[in-house]
C-alpha atoms as a PDB file:
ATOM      1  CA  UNK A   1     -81.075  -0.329  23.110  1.00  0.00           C
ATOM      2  CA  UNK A   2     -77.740   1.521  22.873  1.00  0.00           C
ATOM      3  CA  UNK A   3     -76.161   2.789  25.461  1.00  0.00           C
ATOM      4  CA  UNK A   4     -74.996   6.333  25.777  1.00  0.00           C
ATOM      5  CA  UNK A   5     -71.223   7.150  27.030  1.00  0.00           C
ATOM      6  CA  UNK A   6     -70.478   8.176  30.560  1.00  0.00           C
ATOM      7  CA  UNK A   7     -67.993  11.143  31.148  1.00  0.00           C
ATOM      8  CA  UNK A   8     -67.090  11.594  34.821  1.00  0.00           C
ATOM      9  CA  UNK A   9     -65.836  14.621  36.496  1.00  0.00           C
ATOM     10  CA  UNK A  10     -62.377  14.455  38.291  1.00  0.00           C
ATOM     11  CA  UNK A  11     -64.372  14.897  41.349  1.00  0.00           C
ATOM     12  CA  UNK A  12     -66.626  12.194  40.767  1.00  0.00           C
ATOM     13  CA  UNK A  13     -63.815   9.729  39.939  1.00  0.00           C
ATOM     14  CA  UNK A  14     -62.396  11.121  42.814  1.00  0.00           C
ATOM     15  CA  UNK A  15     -65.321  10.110  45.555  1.00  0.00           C
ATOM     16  CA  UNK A  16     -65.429   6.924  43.417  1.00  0.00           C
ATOM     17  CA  UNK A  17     -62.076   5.835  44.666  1.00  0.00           C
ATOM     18  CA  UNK A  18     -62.228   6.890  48.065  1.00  0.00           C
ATOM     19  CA  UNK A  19     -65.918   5.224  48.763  1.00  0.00           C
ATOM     20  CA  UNK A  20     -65.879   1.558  50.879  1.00  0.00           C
ATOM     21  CA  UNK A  21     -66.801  -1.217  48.217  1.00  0.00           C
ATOM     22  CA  UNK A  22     -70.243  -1.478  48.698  1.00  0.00           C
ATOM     23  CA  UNK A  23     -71.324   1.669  48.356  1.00  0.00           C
ATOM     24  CA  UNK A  24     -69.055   2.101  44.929  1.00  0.00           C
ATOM     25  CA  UNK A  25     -70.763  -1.046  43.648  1.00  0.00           C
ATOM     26  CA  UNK A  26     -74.217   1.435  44.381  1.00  0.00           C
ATOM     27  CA  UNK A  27     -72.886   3.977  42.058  1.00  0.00           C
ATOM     28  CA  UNK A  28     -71.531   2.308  39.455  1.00  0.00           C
ATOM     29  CA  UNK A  29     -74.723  -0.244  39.276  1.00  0.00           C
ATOM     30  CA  UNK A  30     -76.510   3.258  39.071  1.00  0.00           C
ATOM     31  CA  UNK A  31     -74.322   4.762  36.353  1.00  0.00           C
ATOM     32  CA  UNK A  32     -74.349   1.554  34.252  1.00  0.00           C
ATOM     33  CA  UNK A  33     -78.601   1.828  34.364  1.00  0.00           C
ATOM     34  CA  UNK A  34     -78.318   5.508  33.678  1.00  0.00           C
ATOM     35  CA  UNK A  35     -76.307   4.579  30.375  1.00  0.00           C
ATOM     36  CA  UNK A  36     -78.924   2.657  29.330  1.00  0.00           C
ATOM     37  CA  UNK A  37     -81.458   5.051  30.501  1.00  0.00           C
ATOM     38  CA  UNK A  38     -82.900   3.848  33.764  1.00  0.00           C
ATOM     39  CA  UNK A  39     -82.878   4.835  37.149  1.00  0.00           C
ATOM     40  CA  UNK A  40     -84.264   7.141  39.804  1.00  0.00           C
ATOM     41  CA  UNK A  41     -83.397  10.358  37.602  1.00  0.00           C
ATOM     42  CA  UNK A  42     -85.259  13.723  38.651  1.00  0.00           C
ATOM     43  CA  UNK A  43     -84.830  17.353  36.962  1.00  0.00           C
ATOM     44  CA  UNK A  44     -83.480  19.979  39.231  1.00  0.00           C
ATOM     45  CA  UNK A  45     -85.220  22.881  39.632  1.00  0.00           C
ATOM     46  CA  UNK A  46     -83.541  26.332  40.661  1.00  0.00           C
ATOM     47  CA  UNK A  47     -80.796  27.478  41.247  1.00  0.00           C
ATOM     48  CA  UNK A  48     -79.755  23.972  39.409  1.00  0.00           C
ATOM     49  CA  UNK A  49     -82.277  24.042  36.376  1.00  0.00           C
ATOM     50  CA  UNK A  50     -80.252  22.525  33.713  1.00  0.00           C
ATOM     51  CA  UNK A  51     -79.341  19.389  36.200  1.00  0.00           C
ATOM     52  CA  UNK A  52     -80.261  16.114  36.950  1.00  0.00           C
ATOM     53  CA  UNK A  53     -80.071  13.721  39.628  1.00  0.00           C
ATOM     54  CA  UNK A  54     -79.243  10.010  39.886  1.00  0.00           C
ATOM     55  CA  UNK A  55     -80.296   8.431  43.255  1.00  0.00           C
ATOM     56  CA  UNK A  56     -77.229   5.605  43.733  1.00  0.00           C
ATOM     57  CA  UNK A  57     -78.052   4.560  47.675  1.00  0.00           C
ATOM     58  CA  UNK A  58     -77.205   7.162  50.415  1.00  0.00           C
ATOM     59  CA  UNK A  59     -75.462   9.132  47.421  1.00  0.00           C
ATOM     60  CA  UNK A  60     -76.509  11.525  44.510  1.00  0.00           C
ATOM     61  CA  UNK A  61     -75.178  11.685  41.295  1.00  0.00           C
ATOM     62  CA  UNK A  62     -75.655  15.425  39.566  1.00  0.00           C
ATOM     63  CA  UNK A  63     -75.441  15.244  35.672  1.00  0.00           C
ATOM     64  CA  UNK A  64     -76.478  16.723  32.527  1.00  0.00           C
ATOM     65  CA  UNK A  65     -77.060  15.744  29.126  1.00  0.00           C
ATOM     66  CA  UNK A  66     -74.268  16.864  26.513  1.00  0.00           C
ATOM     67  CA  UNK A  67     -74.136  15.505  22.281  1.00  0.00           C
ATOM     68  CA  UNK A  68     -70.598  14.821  21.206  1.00  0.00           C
ATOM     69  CA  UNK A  69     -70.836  14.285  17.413  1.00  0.00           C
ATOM     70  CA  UNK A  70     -73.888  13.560  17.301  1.00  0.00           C
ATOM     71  CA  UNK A  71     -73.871  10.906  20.287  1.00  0.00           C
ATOM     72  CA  UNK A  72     -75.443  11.792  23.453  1.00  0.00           C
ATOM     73  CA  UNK A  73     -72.868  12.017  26.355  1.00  0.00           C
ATOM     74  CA  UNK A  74     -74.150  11.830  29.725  1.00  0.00           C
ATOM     75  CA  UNK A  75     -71.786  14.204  32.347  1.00  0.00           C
ATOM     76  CA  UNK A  76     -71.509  13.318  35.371  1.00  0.00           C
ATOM     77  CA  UNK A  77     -70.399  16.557  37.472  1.00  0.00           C
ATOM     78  CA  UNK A  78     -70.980  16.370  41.248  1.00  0.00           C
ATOM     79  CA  UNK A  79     -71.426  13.589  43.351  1.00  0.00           C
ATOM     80  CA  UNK A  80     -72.022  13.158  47.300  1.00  0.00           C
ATOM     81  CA  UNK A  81     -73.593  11.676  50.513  1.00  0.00           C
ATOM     82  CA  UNK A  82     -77.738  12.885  49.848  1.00  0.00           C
ATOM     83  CA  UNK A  83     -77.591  15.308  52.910  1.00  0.00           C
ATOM     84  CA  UNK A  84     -74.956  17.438  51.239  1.00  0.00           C
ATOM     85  CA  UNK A  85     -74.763  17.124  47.328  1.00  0.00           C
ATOM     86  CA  UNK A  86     -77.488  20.074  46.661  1.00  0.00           C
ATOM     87  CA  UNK A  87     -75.760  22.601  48.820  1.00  0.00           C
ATOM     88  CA  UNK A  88     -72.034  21.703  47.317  1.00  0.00           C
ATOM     89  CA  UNK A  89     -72.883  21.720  44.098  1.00  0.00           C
ATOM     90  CA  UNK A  90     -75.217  25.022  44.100  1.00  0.00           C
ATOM     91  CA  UNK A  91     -72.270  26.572  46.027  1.00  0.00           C
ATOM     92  CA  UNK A  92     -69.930  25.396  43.045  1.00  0.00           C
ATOM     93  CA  UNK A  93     -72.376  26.582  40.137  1.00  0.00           C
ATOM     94  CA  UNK A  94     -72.353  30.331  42.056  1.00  0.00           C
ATOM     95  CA  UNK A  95     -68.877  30.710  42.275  1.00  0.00           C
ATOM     96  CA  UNK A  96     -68.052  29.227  37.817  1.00  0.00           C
END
């Protein structure tokens, strides 16, 4: 099965780098299966219809599905602790 491409958001990489090492070894197991197309994915519904979710541990991944020349691209564009990734990202959608 091939694998599509990851493309993370500066803020993304961002919460990557600051995260203690197990919980980056969470997301980044998570990202790898979402590449190959597993994991605990869910469609948002409104105000973030267009959106997934990847559950990675205590955090949430929010992405969407792009094609790049024909290749499916998989954008990651928000990610956070569970309690407060909805809110953040909603807030961030509102104001673009």
């Amino acid at each position: 099965m091939k694998t599509a491409r990851i493309d993370a958001s500066p803020q993304v990489a961002a919460l990557l780098r600051k995260l203690a090492p197990e919980p980056r070894k969470q997301v980044r197991a998570a990202l790898r299966d979402l590449a190959a197309d597993r994991g605990g994915i869910v469609e948002l519904e409104h105000p973030l219809e267009g959106f997934r979710r990847l559950r990675a541990g205590r955090y949430r991944v929010i992405f969407h599905y792009a094609l790049e020349g024909g290749a499916r691209v998989i954008r990651c564009d928000f990610a956070e602790r569970r309690e407060l990734v909805y809110e953040l990202f909603a807030d961030l959608v509102r104001e673009a």
